[in-house]
C-alpha atoms as a PDB file:
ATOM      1  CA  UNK A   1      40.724  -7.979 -71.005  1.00  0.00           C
ATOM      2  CA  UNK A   2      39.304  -4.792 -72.319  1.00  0.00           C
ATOM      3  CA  UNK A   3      35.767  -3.311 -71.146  1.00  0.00           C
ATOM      4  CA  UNK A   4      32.863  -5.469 -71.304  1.00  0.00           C
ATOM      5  CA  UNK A   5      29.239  -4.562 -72.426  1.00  0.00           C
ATOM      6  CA  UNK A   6      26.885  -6.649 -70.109  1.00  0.00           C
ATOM      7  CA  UNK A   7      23.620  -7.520 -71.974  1.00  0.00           C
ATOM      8  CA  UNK A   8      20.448  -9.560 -71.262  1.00  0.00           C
ATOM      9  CA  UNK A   9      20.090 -11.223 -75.527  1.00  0.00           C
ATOM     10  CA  UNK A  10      16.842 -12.272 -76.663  1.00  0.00           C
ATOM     11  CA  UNK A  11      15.662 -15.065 -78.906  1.00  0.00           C
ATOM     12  CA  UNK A  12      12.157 -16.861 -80.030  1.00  0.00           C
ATOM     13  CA  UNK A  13      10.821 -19.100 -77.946  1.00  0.00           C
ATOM     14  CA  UNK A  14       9.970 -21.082 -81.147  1.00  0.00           C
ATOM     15  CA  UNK A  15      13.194 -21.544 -83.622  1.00  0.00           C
ATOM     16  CA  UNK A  16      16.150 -19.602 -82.583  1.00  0.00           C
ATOM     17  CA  UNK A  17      15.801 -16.636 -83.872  1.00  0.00           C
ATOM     18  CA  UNK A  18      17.718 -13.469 -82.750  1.00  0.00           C
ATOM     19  CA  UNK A  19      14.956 -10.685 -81.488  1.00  0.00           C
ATOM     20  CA  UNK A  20      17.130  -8.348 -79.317  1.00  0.00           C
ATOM     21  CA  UNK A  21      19.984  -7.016 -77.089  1.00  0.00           C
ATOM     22  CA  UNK A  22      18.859  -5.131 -74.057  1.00  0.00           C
ATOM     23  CA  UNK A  23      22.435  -3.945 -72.681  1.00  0.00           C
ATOM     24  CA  UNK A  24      22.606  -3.406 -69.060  1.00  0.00           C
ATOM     25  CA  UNK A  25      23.581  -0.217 -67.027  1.00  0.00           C
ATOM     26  CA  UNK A  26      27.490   0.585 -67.090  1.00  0.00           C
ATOM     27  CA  UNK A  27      27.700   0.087 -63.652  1.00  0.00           C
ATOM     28  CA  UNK A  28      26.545  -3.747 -63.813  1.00  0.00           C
ATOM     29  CA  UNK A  29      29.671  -5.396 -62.903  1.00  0.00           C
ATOM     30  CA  UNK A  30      30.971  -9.358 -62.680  1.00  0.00           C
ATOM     31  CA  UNK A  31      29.599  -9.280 -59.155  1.00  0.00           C
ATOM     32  CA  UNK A  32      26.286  -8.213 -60.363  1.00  0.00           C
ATOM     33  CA  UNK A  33      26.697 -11.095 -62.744  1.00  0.00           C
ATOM     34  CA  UNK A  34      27.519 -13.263 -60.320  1.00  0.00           C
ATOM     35  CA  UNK A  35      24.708 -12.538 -57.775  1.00  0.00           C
ATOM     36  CA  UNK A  36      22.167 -12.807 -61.061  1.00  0.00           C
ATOM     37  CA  UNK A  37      23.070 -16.194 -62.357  1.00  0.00           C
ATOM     38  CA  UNK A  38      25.802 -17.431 -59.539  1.00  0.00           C
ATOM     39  CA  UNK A  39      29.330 -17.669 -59.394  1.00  0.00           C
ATOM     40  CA  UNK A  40      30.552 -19.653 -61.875  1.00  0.00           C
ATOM     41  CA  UNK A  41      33.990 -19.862 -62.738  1.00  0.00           C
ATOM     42  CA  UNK A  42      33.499 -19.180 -66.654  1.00  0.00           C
ATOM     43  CA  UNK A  43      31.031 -16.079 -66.344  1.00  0.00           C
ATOM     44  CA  UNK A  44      32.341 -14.494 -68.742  1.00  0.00           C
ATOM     45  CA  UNK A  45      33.019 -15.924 -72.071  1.00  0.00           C
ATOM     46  CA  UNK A  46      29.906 -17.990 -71.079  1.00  0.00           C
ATOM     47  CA  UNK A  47      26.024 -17.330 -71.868  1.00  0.00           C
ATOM     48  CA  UNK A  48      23.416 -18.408 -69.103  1.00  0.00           C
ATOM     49  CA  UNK A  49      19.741 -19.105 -69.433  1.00  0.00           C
ATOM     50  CA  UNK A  50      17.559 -16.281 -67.020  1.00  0.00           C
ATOM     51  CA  UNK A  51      15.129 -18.750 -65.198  1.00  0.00           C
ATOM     52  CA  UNK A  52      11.495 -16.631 -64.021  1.00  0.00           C
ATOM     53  CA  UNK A  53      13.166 -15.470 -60.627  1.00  0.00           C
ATOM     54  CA  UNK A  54      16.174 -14.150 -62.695  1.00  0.00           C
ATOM     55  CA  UNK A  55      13.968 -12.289 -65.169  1.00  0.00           C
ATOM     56  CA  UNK A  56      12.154 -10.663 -62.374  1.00  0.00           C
ATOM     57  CA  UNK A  57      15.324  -8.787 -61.333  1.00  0.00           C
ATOM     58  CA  UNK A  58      16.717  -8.012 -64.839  1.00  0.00           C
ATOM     59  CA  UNK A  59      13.927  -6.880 -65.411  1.00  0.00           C
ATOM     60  CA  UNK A  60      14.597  -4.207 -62.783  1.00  0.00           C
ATOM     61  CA  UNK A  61      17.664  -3.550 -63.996  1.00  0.00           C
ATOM     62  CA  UNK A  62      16.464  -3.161 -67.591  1.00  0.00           C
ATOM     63  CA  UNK A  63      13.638  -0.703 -66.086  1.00  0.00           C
ATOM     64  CA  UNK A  64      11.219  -2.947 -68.782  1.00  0.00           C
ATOM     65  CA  UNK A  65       9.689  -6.055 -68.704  1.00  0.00           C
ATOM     66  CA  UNK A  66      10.529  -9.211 -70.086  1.00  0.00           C
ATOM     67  CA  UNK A  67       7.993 -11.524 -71.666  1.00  0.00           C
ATOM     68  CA  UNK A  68       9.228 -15.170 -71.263  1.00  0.00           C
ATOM     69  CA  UNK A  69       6.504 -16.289 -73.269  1.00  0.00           C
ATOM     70  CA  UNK A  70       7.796 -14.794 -76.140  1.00  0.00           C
ATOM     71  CA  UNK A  71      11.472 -14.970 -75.489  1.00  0.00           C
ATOM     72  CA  UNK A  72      14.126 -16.706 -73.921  1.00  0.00           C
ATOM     73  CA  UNK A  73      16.306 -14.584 -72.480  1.00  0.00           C
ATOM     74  CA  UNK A  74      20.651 -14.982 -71.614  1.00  0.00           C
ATOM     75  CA  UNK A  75      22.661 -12.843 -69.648  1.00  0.00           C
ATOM     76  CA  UNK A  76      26.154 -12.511 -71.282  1.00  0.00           C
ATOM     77  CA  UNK A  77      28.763 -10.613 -71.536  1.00  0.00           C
ATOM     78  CA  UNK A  78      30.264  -9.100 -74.687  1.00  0.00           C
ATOM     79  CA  UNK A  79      33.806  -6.974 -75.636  1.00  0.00           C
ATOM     80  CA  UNK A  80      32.859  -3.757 -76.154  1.00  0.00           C
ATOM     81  CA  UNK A  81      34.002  -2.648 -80.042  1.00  0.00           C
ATOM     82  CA  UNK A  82      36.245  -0.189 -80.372  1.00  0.00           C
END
């Protein structure tokens, strides 16, 4: 599998509109995944929900906050383009 681009994606609360991609530090790896949302056996290829307690620490990773009021937010992984 080629490198991976780790990002938190946002989208309205209301309808499903796409608002933003806040990627995560390089060094975020599947463990860091893993300890965010648990280890589940598809974590990557797979999109997961960030619950309040998640959001707390991306939000430390991100260095910004994230307003679940106005978003819902998904950590997943994508394939870095070339």
């Amino acid at each position: 599998m080629g490198e991976l681009i780790w990002q938190i994606e946002a989208f309205a609360v209301v309808g499903d509109e796409h608002l933003a991609d806040h990627p995560l530090p390089d060094s975020f790896t599947p463990a860091d995944a893993a300890a965010l949302v648990g280890d589940h056996p598809d974590l990557i290829g797979s999109c997961f929900e960030l619950g309040p307690d998640q959001l707390a620490a991306a939000s430390r990773l991100l260095g910004a906050p994230l307003d679940p009021d106005a978003a819902a937010y998904f950590l997943v992984a994508r394939a870095a383009r070339p």
